[in-house]
C-alpha atoms as a PDB file:
ATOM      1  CA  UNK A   1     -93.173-217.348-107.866  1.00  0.00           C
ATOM      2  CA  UNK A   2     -95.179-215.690-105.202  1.00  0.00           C
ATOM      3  CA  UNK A   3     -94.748-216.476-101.632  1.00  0.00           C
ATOM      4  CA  UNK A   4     -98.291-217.536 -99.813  1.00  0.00           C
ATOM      5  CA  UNK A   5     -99.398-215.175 -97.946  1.00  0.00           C
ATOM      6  CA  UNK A   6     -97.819-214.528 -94.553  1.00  0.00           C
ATOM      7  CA  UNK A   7     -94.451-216.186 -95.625  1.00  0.00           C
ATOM      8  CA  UNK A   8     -91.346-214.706 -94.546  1.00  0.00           C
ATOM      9  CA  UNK A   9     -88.828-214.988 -97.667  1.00  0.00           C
ATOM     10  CA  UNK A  10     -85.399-215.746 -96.260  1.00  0.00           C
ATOM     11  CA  UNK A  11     -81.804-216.110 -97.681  1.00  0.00           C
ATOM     12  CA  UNK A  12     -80.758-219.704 -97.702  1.00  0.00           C
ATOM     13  CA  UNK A  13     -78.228-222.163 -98.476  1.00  0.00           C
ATOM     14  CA  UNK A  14     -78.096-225.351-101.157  1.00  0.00           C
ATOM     15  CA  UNK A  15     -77.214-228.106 -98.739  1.00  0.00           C
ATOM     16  CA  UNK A  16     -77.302-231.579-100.984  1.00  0.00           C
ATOM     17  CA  UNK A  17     -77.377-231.657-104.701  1.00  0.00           C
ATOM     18  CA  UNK A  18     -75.074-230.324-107.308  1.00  0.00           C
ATOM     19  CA  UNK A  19     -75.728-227.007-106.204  1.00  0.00           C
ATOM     20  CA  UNK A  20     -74.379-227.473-102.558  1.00  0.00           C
ATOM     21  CA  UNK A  21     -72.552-224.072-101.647  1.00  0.00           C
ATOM     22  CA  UNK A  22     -75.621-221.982-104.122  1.00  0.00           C
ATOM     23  CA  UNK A  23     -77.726-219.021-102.273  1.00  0.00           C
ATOM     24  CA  UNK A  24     -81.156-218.868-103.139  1.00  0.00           C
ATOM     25  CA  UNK A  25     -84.522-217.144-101.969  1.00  0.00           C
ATOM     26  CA  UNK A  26     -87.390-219.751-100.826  1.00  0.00           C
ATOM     27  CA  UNK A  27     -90.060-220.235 -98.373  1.00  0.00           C
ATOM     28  CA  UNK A  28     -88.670-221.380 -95.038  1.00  0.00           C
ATOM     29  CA  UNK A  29     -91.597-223.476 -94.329  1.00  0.00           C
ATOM     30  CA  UNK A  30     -90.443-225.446 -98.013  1.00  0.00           C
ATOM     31  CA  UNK A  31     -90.813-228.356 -97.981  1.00  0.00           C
ATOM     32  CA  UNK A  32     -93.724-228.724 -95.255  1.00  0.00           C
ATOM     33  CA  UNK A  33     -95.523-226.353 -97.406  1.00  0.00           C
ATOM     34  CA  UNK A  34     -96.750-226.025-101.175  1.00  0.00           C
ATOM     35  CA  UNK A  35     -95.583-222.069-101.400  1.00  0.00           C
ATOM     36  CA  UNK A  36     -93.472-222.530-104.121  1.00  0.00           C
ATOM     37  CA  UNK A  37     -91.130-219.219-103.744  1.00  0.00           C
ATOM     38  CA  UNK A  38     -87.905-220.346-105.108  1.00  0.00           C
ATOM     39  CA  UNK A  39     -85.176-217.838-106.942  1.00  0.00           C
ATOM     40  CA  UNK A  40     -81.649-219.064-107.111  1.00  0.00           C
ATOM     41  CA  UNK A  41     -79.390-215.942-106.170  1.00  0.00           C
ATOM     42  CA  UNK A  42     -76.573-215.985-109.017  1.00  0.00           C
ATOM     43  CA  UNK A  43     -75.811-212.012-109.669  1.00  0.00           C
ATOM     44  CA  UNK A  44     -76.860-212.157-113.384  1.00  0.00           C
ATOM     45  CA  UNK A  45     -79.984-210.129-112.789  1.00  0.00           C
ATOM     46  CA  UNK A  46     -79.712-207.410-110.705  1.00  0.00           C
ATOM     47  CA  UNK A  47     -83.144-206.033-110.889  1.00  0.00           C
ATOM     48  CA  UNK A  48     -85.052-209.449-110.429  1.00  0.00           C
ATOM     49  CA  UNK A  49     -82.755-210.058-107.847  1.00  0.00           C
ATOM     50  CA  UNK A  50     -83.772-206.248-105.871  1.00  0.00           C
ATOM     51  CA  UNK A  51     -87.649-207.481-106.335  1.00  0.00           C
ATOM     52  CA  UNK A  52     -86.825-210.400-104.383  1.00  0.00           C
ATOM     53  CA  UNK A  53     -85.184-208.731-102.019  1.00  0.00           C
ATOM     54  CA  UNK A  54     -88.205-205.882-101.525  1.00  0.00           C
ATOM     55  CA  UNK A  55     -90.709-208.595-101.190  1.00  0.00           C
ATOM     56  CA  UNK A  56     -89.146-209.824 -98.812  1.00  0.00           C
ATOM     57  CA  UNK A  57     -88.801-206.823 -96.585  1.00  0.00           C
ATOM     58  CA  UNK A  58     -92.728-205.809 -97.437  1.00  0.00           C
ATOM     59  CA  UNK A  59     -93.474-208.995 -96.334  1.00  0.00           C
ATOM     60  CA  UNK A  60     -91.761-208.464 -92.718  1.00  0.00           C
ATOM     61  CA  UNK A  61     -93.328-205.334 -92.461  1.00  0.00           C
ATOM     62  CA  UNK A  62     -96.836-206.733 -93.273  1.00  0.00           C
ATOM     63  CA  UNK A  63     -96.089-209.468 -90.756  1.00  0.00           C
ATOM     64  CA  UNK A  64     -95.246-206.819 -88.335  1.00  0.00           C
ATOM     65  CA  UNK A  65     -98.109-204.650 -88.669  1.00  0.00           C
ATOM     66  CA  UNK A  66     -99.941-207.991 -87.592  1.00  0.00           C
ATOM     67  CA  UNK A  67     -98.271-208.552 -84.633  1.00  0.00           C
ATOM     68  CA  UNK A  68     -98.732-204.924 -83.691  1.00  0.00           C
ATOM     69  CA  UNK A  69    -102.837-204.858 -84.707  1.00  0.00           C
ATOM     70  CA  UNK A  70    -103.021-207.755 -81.940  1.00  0.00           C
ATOM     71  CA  UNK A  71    -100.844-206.028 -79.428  1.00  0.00           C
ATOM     72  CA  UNK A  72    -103.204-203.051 -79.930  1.00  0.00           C
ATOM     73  CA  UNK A  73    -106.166-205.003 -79.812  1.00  0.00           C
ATOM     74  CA  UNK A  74    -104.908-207.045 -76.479  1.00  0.00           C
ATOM     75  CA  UNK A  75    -104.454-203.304 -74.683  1.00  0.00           C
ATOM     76  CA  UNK A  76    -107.563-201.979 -75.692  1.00  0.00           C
ATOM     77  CA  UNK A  77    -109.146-204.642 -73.851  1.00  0.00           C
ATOM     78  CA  UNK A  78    -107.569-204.001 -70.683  1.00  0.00           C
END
């Protein structure tokens, strides 16, 4: 369930459905996208649930290191 590319994986909430109240990883561009990152956060898997939770910061730092290439690229051309 990879995220697309430039997708900030957040923490979110269930808010209709029989799982109203349930955590869970996704895409918050879902459902205005097709990245299908989706990984319900229930506690019985420890380790997946870490993985998540490291792609998720990699991908903020990657997004970072985007925003700071432009910034760099803005003051070189001053």
């Amino acid at each position: 369930m990879p995220a697309r590319k430039g997708c900030s994986i957040g923490s979110r909430t269930v808010k209709n459905g029989p799982n109203v109240g349930s955590k869970f990883y996704g895409c918050p561009l879902w459902p205005d996208t097709k990245c299908e990152m989706f990984k319900l956060i229930d506690g019985s898997n420890d380790v997946e649930d870490l993985q998540v939770q490291l792609l998720e910061k990699n991908t903020t730092i990657a997004e970072m290191e985007v925003v700071q290439k432009l910034k760099d690229d803005k003051i070189k051309k001053l």
